[in-house]
C-alpha atoms as a PDB file:
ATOM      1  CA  UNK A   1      95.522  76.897 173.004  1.00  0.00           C
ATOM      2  CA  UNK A   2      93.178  76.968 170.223  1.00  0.00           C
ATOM      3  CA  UNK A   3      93.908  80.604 169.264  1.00  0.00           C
ATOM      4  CA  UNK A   4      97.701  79.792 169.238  1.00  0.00           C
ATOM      5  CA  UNK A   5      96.589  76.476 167.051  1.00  0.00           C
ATOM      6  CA  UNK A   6      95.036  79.008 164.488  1.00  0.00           C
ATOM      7  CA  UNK A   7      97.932  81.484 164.348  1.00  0.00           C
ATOM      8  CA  UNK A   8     100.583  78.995 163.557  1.00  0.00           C
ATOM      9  CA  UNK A   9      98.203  77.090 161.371  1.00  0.00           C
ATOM     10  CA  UNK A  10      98.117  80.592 159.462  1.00  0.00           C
ATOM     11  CA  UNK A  11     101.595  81.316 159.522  1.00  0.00           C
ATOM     12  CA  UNK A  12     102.589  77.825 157.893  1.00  0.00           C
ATOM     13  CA  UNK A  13      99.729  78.604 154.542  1.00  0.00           C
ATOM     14  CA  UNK A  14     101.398  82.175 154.797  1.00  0.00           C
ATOM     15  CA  UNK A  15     104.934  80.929 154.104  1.00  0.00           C
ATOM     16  CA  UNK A  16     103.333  77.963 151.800  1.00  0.00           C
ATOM     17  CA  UNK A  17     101.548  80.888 149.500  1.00  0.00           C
ATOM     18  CA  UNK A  18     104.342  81.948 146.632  1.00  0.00           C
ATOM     19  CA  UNK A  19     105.905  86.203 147.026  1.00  0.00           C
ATOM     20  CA  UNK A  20     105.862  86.731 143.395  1.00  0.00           C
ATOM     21  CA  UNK A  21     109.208  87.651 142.297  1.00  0.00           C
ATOM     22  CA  UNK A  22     109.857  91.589 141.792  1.00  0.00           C
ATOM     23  CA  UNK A  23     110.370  91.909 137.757  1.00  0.00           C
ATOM     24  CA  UNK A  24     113.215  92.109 136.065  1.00  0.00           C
ATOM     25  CA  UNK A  25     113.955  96.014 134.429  1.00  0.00           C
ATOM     26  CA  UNK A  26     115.277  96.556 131.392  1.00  0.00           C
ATOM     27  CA  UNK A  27     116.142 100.718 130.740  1.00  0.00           C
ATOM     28  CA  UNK A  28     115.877 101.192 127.455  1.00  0.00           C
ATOM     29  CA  UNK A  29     117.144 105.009 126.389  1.00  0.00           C
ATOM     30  CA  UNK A  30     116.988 106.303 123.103  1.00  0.00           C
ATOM     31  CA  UNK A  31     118.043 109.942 121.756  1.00  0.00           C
ATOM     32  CA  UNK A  32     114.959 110.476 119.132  1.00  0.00           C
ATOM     33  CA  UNK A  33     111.314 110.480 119.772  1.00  0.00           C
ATOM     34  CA  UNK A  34     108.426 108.335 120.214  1.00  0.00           C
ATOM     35  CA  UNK A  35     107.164 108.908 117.182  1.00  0.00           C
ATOM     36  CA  UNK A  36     110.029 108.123 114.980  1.00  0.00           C
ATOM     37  CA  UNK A  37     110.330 104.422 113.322  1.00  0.00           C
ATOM     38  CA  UNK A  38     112.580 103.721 116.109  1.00  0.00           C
ATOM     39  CA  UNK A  39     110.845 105.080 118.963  1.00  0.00           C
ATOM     40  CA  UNK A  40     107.439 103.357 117.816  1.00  0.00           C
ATOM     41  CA  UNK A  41     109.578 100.087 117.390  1.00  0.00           C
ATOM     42  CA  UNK A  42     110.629 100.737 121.072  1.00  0.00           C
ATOM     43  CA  UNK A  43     107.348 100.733 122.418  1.00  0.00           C
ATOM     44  CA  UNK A  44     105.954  98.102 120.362  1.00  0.00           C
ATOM     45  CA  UNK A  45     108.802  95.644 121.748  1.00  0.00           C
ATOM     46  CA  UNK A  46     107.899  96.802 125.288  1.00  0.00           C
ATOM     47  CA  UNK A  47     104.836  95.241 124.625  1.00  0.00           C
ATOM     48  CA  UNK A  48     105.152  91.928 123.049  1.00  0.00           C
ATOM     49  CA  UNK A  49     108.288  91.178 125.903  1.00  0.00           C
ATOM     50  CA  UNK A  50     106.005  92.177 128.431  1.00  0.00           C
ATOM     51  CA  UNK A  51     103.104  90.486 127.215  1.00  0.00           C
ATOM     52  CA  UNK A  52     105.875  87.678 126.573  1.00  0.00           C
ATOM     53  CA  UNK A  53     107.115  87.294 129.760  1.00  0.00           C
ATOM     54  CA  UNK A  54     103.710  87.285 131.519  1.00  0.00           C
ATOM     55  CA  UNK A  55     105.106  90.594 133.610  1.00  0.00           C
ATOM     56  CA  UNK A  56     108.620  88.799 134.220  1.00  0.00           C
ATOM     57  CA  UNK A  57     110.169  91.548 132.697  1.00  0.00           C
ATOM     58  CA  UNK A  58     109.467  95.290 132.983  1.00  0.00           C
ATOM     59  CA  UNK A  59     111.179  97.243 129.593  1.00  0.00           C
ATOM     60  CA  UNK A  60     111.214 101.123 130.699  1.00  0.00           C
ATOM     61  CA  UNK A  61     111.431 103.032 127.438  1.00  0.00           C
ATOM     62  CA  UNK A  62     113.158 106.523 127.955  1.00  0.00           C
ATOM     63  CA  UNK A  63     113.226 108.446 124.444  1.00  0.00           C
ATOM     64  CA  UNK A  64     114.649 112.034 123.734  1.00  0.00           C
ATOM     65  CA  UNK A  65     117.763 111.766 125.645  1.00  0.00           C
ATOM     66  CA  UNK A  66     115.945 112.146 128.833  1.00  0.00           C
ATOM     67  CA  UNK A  67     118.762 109.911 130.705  1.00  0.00           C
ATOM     68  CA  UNK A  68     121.709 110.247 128.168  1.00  0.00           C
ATOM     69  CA  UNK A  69     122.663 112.150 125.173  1.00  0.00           C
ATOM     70  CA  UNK A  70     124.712 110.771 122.439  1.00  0.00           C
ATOM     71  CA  UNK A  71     127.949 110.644 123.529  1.00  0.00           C
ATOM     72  CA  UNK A  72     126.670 109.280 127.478  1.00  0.00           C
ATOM     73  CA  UNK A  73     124.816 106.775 126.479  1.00  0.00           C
ATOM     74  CA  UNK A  74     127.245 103.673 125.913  1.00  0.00           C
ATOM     75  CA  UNK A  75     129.201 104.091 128.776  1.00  0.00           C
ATOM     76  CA  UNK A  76     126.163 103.897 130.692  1.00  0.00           C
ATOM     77  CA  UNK A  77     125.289 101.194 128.789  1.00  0.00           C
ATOM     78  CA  UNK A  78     128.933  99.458 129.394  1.00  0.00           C
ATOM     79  CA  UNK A  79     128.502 100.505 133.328  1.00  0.00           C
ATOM     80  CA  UNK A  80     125.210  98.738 133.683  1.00  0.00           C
ATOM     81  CA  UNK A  81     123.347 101.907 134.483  1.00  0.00           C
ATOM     82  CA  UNK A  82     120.805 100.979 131.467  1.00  0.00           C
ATOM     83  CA  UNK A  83     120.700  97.412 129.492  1.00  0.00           C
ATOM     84  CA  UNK A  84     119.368  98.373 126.374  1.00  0.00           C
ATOM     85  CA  UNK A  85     119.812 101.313 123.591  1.00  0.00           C
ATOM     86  CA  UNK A  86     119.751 101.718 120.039  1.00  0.00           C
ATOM     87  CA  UNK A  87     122.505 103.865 118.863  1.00  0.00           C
ATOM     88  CA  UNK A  88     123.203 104.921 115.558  1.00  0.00           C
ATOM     89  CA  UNK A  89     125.793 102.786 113.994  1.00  0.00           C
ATOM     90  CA  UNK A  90     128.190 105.704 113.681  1.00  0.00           C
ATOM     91  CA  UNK A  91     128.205 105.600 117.519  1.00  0.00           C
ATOM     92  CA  UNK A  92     130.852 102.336 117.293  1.00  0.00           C
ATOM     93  CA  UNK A  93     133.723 103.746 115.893  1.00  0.00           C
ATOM     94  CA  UNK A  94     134.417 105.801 118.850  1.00  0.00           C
ATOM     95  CA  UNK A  95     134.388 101.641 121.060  1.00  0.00           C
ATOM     96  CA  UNK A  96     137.673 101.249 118.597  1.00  0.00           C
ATOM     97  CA  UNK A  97     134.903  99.089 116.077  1.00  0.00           C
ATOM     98  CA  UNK A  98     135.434 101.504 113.206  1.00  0.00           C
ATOM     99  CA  UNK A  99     134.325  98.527 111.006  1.00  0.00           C
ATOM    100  CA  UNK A 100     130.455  99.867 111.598  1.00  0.00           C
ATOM    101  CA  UNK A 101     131.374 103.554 109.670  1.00  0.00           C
ATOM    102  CA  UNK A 102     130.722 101.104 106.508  1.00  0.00           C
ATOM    103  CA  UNK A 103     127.256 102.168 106.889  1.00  0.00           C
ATOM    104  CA  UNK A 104     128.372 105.877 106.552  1.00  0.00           C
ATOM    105  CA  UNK A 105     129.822 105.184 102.851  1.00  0.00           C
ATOM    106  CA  UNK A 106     127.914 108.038 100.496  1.00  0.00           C
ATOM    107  CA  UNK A 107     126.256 106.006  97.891  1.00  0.00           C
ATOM    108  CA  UNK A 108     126.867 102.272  99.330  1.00  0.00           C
ATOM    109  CA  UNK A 109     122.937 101.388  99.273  1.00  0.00           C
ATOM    110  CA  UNK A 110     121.082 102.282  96.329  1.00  0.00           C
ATOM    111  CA  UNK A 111     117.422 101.047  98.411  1.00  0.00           C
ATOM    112  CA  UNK A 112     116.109  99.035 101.110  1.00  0.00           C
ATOM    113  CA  UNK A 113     117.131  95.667  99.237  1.00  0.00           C
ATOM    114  CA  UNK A 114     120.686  96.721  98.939  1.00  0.00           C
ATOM    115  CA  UNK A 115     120.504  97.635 103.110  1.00  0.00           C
ATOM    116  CA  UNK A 116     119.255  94.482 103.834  1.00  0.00           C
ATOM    117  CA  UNK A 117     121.627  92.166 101.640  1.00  0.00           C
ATOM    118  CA  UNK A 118     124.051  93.307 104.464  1.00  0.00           C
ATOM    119  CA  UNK A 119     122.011  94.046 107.788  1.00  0.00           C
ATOM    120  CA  UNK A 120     120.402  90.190 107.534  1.00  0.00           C
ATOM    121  CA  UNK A 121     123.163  88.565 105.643  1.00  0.00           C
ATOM    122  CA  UNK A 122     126.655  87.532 107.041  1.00  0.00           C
ATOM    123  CA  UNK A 123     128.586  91.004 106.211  1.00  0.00           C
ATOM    124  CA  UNK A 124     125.570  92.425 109.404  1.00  0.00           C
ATOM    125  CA  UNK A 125     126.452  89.201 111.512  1.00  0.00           C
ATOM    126  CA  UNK A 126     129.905  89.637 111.514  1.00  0.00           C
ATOM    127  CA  UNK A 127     129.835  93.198 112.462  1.00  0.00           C
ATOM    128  CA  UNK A 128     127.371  92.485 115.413  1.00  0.00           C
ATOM    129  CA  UNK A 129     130.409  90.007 116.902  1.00  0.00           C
ATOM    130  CA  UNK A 130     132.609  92.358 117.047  1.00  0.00           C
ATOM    131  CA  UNK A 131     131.103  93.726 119.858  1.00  0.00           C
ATOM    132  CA  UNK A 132     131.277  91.196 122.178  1.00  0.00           C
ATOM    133  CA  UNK A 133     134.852  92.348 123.244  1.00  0.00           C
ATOM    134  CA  UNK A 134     133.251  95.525 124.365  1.00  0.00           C
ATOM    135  CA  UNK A 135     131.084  94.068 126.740  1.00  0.00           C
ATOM    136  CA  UNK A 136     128.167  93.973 124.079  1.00  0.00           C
ATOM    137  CA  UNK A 137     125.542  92.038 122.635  1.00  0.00           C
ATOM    138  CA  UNK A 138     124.152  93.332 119.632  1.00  0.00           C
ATOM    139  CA  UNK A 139     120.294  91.652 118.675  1.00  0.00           C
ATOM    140  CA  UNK A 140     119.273  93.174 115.487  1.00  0.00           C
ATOM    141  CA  UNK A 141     119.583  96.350 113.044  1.00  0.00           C
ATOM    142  CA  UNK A 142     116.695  98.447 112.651  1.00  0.00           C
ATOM    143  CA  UNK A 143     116.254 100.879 110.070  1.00  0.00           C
ATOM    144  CA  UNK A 144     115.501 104.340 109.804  1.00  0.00           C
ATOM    145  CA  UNK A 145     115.849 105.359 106.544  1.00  0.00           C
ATOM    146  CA  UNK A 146     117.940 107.463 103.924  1.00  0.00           C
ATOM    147  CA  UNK A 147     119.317 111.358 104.710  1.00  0.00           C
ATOM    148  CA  UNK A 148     117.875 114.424 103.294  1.00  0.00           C
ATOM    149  CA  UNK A 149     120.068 117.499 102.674  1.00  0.00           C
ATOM    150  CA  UNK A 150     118.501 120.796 104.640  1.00  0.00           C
ATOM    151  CA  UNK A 151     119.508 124.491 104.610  1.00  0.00           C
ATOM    152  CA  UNK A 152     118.305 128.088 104.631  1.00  0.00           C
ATOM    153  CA  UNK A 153     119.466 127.896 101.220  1.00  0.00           C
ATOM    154  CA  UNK A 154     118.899 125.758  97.752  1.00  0.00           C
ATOM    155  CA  UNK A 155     120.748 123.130  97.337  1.00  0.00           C
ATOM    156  CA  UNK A 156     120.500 121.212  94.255  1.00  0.00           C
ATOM    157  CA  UNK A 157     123.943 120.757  93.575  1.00  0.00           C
ATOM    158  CA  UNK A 158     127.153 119.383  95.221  1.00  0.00           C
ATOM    159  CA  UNK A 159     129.085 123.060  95.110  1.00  0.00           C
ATOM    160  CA  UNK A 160     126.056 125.043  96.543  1.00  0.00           C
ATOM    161  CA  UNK A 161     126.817 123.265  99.912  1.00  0.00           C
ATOM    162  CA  UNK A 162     130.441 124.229  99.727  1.00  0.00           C
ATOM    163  CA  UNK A 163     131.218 126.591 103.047  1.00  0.00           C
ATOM    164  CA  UNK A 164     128.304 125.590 104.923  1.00  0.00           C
ATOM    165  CA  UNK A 165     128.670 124.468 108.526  1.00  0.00           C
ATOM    166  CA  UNK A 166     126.989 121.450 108.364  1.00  0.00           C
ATOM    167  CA  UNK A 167     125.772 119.216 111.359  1.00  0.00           C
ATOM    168  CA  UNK A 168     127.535 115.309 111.663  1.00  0.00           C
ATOM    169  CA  UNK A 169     127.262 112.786 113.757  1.00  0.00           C
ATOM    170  CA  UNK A 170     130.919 111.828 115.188  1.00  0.00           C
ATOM    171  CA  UNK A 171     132.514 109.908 111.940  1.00  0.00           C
ATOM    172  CA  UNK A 172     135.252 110.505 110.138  1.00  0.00           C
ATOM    173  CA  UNK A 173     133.432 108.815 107.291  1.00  0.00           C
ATOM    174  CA  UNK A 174     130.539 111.543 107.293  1.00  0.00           C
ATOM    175  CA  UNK A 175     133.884 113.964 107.860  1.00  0.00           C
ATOM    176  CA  UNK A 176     135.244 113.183 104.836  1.00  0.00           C
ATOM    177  CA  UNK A 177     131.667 113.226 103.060  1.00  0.00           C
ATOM    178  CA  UNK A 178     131.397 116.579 103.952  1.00  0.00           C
ATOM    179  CA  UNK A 179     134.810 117.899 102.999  1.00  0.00           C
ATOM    180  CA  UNK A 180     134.293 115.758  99.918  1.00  0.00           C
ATOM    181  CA  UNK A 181     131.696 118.738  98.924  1.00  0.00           C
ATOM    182  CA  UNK A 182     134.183 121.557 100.856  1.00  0.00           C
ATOM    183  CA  UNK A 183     131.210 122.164 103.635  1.00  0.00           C
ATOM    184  CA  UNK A 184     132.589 122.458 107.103  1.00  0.00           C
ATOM    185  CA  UNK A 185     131.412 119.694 109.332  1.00  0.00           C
ATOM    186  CA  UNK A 186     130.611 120.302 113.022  1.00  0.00           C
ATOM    187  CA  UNK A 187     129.828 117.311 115.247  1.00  0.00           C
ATOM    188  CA  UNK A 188     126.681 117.638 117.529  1.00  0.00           C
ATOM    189  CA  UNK A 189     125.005 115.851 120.164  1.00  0.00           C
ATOM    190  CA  UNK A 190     121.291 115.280 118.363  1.00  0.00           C
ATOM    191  CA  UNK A 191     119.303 116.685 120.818  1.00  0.00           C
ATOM    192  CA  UNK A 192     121.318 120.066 120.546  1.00  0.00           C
ATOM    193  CA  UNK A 193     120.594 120.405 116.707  1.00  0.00           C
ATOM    194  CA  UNK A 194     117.549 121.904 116.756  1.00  0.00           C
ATOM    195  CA  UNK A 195     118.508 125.334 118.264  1.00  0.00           C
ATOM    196  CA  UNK A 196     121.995 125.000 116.310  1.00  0.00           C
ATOM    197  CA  UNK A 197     119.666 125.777 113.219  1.00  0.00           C
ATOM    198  CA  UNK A 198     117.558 128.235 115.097  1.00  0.00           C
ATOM    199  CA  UNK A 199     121.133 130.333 116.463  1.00  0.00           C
ATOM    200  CA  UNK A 200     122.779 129.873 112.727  1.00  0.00           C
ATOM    201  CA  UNK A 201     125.751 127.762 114.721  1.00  0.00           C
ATOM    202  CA  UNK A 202     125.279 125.391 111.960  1.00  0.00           C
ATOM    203  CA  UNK A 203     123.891 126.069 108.827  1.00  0.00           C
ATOM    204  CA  UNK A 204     122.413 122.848 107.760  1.00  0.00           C
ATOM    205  CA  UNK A 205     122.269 119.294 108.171  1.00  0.00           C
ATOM    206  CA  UNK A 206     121.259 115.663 107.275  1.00  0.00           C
ATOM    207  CA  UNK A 207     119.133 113.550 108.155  1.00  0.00           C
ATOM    208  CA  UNK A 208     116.292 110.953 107.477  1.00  0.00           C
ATOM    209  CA  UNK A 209     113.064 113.177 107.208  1.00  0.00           C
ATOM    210  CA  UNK A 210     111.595 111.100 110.377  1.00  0.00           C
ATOM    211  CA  UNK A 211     114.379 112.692 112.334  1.00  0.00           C
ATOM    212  CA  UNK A 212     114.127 116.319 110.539  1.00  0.00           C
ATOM    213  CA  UNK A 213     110.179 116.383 110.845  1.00  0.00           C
ATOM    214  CA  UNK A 214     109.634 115.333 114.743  1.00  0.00           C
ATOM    215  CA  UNK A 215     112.880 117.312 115.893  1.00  0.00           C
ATOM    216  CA  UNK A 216     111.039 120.322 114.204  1.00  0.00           C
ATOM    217  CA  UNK A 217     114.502 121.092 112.195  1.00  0.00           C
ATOM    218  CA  UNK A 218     112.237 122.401 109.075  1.00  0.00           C
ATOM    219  CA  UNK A 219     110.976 125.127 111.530  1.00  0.00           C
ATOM    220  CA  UNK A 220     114.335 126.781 111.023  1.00  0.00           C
ATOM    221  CA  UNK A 221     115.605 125.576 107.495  1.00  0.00           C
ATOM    222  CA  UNK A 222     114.005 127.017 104.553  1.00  0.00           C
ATOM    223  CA  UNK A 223     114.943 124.264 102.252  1.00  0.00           C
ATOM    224  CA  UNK A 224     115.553 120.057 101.894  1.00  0.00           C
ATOM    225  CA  UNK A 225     116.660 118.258  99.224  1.00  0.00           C
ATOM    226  CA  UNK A 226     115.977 114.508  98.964  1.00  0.00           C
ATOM    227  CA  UNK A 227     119.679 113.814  98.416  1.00  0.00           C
ATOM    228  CA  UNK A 228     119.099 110.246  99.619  1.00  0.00           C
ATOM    229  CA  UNK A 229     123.046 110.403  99.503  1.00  0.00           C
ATOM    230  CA  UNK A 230     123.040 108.685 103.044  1.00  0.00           C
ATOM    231  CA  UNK A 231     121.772 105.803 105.348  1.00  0.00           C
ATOM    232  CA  UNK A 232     120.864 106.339 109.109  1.00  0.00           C
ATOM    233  CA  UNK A 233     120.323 102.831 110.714  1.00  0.00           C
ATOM    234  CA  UNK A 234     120.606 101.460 114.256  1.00  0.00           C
ATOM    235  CA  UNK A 235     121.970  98.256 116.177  1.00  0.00           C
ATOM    236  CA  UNK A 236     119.462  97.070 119.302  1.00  0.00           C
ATOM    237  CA  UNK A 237     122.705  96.295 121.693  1.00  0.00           C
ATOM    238  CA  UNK A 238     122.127  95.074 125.439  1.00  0.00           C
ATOM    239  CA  UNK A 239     124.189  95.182 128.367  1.00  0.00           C
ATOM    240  CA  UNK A 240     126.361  91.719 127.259  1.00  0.00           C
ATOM    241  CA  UNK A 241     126.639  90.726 131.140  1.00  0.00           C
ATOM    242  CA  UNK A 242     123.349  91.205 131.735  1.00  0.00           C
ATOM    243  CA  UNK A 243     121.861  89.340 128.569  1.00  0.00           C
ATOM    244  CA  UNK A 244     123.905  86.212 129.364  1.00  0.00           C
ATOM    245  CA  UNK A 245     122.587  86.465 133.168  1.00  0.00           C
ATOM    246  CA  UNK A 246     118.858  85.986 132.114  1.00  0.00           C
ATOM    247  CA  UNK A 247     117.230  82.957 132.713  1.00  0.00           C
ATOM    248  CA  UNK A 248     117.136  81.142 129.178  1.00  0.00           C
ATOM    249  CA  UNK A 249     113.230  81.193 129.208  1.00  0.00           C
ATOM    250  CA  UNK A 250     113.215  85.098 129.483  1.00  0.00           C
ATOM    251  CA  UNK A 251     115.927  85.049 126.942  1.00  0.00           C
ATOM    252  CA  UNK A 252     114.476  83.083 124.439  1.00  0.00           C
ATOM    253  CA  UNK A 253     110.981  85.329 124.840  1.00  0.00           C
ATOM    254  CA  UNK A 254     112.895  88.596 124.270  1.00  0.00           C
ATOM    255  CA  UNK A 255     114.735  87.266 121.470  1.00  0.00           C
ATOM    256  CA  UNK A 256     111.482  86.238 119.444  1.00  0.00           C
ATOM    257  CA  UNK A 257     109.919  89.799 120.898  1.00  0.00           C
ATOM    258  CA  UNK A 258     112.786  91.483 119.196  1.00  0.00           C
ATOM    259  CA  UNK A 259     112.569  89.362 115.954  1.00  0.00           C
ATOM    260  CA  UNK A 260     108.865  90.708 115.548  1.00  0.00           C
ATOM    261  CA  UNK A 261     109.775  94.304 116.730  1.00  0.00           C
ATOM    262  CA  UNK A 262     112.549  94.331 114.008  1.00  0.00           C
ATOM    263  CA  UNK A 263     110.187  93.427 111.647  1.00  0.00           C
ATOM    264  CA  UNK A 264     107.941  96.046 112.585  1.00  0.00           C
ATOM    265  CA  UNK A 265     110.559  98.785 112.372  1.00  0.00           C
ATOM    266  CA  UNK A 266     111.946  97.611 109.145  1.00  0.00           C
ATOM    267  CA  UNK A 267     108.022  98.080 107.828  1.00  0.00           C
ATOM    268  CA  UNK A 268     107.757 101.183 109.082  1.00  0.00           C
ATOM    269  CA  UNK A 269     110.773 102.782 108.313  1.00  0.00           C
ATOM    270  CA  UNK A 270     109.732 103.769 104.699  1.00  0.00           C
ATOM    271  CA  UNK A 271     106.518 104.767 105.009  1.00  0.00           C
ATOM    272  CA  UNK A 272     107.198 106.622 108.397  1.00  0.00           C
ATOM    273  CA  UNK A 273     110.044 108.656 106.389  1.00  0.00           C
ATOM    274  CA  UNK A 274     107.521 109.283 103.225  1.00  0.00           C
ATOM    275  CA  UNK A 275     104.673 110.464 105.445  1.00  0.00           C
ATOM    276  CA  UNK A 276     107.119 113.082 107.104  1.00  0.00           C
ATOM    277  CA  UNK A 277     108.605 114.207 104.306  1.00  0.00           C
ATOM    278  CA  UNK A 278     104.704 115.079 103.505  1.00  0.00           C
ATOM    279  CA  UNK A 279     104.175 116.559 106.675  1.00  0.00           C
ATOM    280  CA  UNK A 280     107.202 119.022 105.862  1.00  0.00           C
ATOM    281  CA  UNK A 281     106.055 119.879 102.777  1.00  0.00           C
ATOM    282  CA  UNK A 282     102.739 120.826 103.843  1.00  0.00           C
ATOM    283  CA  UNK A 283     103.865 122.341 107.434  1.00  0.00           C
ATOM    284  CA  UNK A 284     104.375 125.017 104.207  1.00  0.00           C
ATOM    285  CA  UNK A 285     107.914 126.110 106.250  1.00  0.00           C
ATOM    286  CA  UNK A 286     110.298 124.628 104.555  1.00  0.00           C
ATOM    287  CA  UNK A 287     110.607 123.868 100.621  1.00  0.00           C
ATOM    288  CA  UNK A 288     110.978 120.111  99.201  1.00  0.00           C
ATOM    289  CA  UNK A 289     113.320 120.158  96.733  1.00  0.00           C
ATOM    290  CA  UNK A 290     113.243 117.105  94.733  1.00  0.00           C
ATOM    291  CA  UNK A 291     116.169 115.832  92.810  1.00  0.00           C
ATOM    292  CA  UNK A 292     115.784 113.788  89.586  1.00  0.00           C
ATOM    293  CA  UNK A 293     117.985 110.615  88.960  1.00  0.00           C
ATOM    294  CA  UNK A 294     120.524 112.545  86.907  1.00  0.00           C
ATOM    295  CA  UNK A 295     120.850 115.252  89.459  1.00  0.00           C
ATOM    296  CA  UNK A 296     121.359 112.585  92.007  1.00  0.00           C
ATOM    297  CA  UNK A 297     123.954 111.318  89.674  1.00  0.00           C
ATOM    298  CA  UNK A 298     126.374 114.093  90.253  1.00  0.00           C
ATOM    299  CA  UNK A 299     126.174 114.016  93.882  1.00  0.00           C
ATOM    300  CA  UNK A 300     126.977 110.338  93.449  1.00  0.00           C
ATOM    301  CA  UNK A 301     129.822 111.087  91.396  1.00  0.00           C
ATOM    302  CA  UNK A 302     131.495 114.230  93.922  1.00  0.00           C
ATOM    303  CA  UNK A 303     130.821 111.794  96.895  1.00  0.00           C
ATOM    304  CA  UNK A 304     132.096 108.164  95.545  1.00  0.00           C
ATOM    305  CA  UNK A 305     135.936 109.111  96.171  1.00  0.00           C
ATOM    306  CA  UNK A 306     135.425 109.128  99.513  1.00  0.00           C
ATOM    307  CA  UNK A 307     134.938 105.337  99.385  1.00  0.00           C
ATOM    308  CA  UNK A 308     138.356 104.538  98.393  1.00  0.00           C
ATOM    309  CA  UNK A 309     140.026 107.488 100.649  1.00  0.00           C
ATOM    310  CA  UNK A 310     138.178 105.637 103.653  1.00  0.00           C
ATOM    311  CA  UNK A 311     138.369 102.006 102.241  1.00  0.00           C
ATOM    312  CA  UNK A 312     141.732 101.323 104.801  1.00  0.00           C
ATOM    313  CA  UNK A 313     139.794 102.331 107.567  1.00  0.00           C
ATOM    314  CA  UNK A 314     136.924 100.130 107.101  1.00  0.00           C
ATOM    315  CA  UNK A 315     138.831  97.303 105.678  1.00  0.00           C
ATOM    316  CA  UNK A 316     138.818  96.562 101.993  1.00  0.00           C
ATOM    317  CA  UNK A 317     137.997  93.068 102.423  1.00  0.00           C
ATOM    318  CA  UNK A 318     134.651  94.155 104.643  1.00  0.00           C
ATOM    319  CA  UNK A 319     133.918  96.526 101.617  1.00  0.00           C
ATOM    320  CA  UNK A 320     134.475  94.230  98.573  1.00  0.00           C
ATOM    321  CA  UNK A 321     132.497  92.327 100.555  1.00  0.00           C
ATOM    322  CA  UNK A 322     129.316  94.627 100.848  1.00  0.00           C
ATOM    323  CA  UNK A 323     130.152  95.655  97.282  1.00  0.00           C
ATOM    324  CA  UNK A 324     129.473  91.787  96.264  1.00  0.00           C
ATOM    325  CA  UNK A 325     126.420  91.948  98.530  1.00  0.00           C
ATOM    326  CA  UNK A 326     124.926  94.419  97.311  1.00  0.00           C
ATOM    327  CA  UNK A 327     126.034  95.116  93.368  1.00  0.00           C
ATOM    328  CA  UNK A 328     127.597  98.294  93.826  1.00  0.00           C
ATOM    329  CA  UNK A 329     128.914 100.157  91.089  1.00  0.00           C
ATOM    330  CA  UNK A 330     130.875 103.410  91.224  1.00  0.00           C
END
C-alpha cells in the first residue's frame, strides 16, 4: 500500500513539473557566404534572437545556396519550407513587384547617405508593403554595397565592355544597363558564376567586391574596375503567415534583434567591401583598376538614359520620388 502511495505520489510531481516547450525554428537560407556583410549579419542576428528569446526560438542559418539557389528560394519561402531569406532586391520583380528594380537604376545613389534617404525613409517603407499581397513580410534592408566591373580584359571605359557576355542577375533594369553599353547580358544563378568565368561562358561580371572576393571570381578575371556604377542591397523578408502566428513576445524580441542586426550590417557593409577589394588587390591575381571622378563621369553619362527608358516600369512618381530623396541629378 505504501509502495503504491509513493508511485502515485510521484506520478502527480511528474505531471506538476513543466515539459519545456520544443523551440520554435526559423530556416534562414541565403545564396552568399558567411563571410560576406550579409552572411556575418545572419549569424550575428542568430545570436541576439536566440539570446533574446532565452532558447524560444532556434534561427538555423543555411548560407551558399545549400537549400536553394536563386531562383528556388522564394517559393520555398512562399510554401513555408523556410521562414526567412534575404534576397537581393532584384529578386521581386519576378513576384509581379517590379517597383523594387528602382534599386537597379545605374547612377541613382551617389553614396551610402543617398541609399539610406530611401531604405529608412518612406520611399523603403512603401516598397516593403507591397509585399504583403505576396504572402510577405519584409523587416528591414540591409546593405551590401556598390558593384565593381570585372573582366579578363581592361575596362576603363564604357565601349571597352561592348560585346562582352556579361553576368546579371534576372532584371530587365540591369538588362537594359548592359545593352545601354552594347555588352550581352546573360542571367545566372549566383552560385553558378564562378565556373562561368573559369569556362569563358561569360566573360565578366558585376558585383560588390564582398561578393567578387569570397566567391573567388578574381581567381579567373584578370581585371576590376571600381565602376561603383551599381547598388547590390537586400530585404530581410519572413514567411508573412508565419510572422503573424508568433506569439507577440517572440515577435517583439525578433523585431528589436533585427533592428540591431541591421545596424550591424549597415556598419559593416563598407568596410567589409574596402577590405576585400584589398584582399583582391593583394591576392596579386587580378588588377584594381581605379577610376577617377571624371572617368566615372562618362560611365554616368552612357548609363543615365536608361533611367528614363525604364522610368514606366518603375513608376515615375516612385522615381521623382527617390530623385527628391536623394538629390539626384542627371
Amino acid at each position: 500500500m505504501k509502495l503504491k502511495m509513493l508511485l502515485v505520489a510521484a506520478l502527480v510531481l511528474a505531471l506538476a513539473v513543466p515539459v519545456a516547450a520544443a523551440p520554435i525554428v526559423i530556416k534562414f537560407s541565403h545564396v552568399v557566404a558567411v563571410d560576406t556583410p550579409k552572411g556575418q549579419a545572419a549569424e550575428y542576428f542568430k545570436k541576439l534572437a536566440e539570446e533574446r528569446t532565452k532558447g524560444a526560438v532556434k534561427i538555423e542559418v543555411y548560407p551558399n545556396s545549400q537549400l536553394y539557389k536563386d531562383k528556388e528560394e522564394m517559393e520555398a519561402l512562399q510554401l513555408g519550407a523556410v521562414q526567412m531569406l534575404a534576397p537581393s532586391l532584384a529578386k521581386f520583380a519576378p513576384l509581379g513587384v517590379r517597383e523594387f528594380e528602382l534599386f537597379d537604376l545605374p547612377f541613382i545613389f551617389d553614396g551610402y547617405e543617398d541609399l539610406h534617404a530611401v531604405t529608412q525613409g518612406p520611399v523603403g517603407k512603401k516598397l516593403l508593403a507591397k509585399l504583403e499581397p505576396k504572402g510577405i513580410k519584409g523587416l528591414a534592408y540591409w546593405d551590401n554595397g556598390f558593384k565593381v566591373m570585372s573582366a579578363n580584359k581592361e575596362i576603363r571605359k564604357p565601349e571597352d565592355v561592348k560585346g562582352m557576355k556579361l553576368r546579371i542577375q534576372s532584371s530587365k533594369i540591369l538588362d537594359a544597363q548592359m545593352r545601354a553599353l552594347g555588352a550581352i547580358p546573360q542571367v545566372m544563378a549566383f552560385s553558378e558564376v564562378y565556373q562561368a568565368l573559369q569556362t569563358g561562358v561569360v566573360d565578366g561580371t558585376e558585383n560588390p567586391p564582398s561578393n567578387l572576393y569570397t566567391q573567388k571570381m578574381h581567381e579567373v578575371q584578370k581585371y576590376v574596375a571600381t565602376t561603383d556604377h551599381g547598388y547590390l542591397g537586400y530585404a530581410v523578408i519572413v514567411n508573412k503567415k508565419f510572422w503573424e502566428g508568433l506569439p507577440a513576445d517572440i515577435r517583439s524580441a525578433l523585431e528589436s534583434s533585427m533592428a540591431e542586426a541591421t545596424k550591424y550590417a549597415n556598419d559593416i557593409a563598407k568596410k567589409k567591401n574596402d577590405e576585400d577589394l584589398a584582399a583582391v588587390k593583394a591576392s596579386g591575381k587580378s588588377q584594381i583598376l581605379q577610376l577617377t571622378p571624371a572617368e566615372r563621369a562618362v560611365w554616368k553619362s552612357a548609363l543615365v538614359k536608361v533611367h528614363d527608358e525604364m522610368a514606366d516600369r518603375i513608376g515615375k512618381d516612385l522615381l521623382q520620388e527617390t530623385y527628391q530623396a536623394t538629390g539626384f541629378k542627371k
